[in-house]
Protein backbone atom coordinates (compact mmCIF):
# COMPACT_ATOMS: atom_id res chain seq x y z
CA UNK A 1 9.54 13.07 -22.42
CA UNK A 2 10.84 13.35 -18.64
CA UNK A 3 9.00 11.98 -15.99
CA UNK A 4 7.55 15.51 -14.95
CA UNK A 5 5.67 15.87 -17.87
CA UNK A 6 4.40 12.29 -17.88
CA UNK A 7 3.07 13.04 -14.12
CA UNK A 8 1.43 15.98 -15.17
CA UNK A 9 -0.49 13.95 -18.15
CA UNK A 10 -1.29 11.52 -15.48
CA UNK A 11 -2.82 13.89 -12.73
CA UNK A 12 -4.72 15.77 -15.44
CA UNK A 13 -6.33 12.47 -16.18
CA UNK A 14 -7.16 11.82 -12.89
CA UNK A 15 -8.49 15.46 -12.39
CA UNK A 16 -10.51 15.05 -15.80
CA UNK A 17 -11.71 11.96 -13.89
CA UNK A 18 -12.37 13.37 -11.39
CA UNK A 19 -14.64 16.06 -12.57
CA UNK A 20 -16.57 13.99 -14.94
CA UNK A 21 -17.74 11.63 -12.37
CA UNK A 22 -18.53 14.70 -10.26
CA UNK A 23 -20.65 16.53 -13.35
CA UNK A 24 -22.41 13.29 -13.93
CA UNK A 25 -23.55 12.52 -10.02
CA UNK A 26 -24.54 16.07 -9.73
CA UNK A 27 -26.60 15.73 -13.31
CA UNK A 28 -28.63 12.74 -11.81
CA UNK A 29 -30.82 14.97 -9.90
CA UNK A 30 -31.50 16.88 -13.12
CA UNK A 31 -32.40 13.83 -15.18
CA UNK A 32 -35.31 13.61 -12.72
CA UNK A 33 -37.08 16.24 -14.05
CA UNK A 34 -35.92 15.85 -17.42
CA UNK A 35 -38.15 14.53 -20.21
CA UNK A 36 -37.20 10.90 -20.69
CA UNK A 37 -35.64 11.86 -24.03
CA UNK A 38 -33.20 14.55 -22.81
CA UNK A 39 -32.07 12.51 -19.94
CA UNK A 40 -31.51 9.52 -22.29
CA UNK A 41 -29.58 12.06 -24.46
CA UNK A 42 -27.33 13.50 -21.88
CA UNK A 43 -26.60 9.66 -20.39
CA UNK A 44 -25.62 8.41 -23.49
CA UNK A 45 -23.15 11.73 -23.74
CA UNK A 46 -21.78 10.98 -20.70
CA UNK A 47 -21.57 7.03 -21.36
CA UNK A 48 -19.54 7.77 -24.64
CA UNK A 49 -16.96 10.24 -22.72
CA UNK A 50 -16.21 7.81 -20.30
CA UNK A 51 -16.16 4.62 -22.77
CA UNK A 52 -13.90 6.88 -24.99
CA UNK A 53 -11.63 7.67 -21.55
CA UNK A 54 -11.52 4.41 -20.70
CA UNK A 55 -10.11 2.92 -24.26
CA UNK A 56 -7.62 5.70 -24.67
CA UNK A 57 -6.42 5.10 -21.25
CA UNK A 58 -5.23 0.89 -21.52
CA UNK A 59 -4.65 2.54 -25.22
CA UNK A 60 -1.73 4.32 -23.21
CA UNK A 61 -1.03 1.79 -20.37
CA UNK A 62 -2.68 3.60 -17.80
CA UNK A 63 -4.18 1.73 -15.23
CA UNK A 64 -8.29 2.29 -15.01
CA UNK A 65 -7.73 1.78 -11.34
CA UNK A 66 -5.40 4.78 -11.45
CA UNK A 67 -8.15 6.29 -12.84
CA UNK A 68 -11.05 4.94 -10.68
CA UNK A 69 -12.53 3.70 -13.70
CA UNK A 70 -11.97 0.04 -13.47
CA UNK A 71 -15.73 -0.65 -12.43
CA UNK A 72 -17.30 2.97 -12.95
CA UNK A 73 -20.48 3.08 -15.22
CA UNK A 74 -22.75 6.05 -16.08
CA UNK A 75 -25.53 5.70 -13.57
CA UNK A 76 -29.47 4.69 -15.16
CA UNK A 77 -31.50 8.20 -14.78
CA UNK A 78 -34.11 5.73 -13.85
CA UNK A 79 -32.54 3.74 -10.91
């Protein structure tokens, strides 16, 4: 594998990072006015995508901080 193609992998992570975080802040506003069972639904989604990114990642020896995943958590609907 050259070190191209790992750099690619890595900056699609980051984007993929990147987005999720993004979808999930701009889904807060629509837990709001969720019923309390979709938004649990839909955080519990999101909380198993980014557990799942985060194992695969030190899986692979990638750095959560490369990630900025190190602390990151799916935000409570309710907070």
């Amino acid at each position: 594998m050259t070190k191209r193609r790992i750099a690619t992998h890595e900056e699609c992570l980051k984007s993929f990072t990147y987005a999720l975080k993004r979808e999930v802040k701009d889904n807060l506003a629509a837990w709001k006015v969720l019923n309390r069972e979709q938004a649990i639904g839909r955080r519990m989604a999101f909380s198993n995508i980014v557990f799942l990114l985060k194992k695969e990642a030190e899986k692979h020896g990638i750095p959560l901080a490369d990630l900025g995943l190190v602390d990151y958590e799916v935000p409570n609907f309710e907070e």
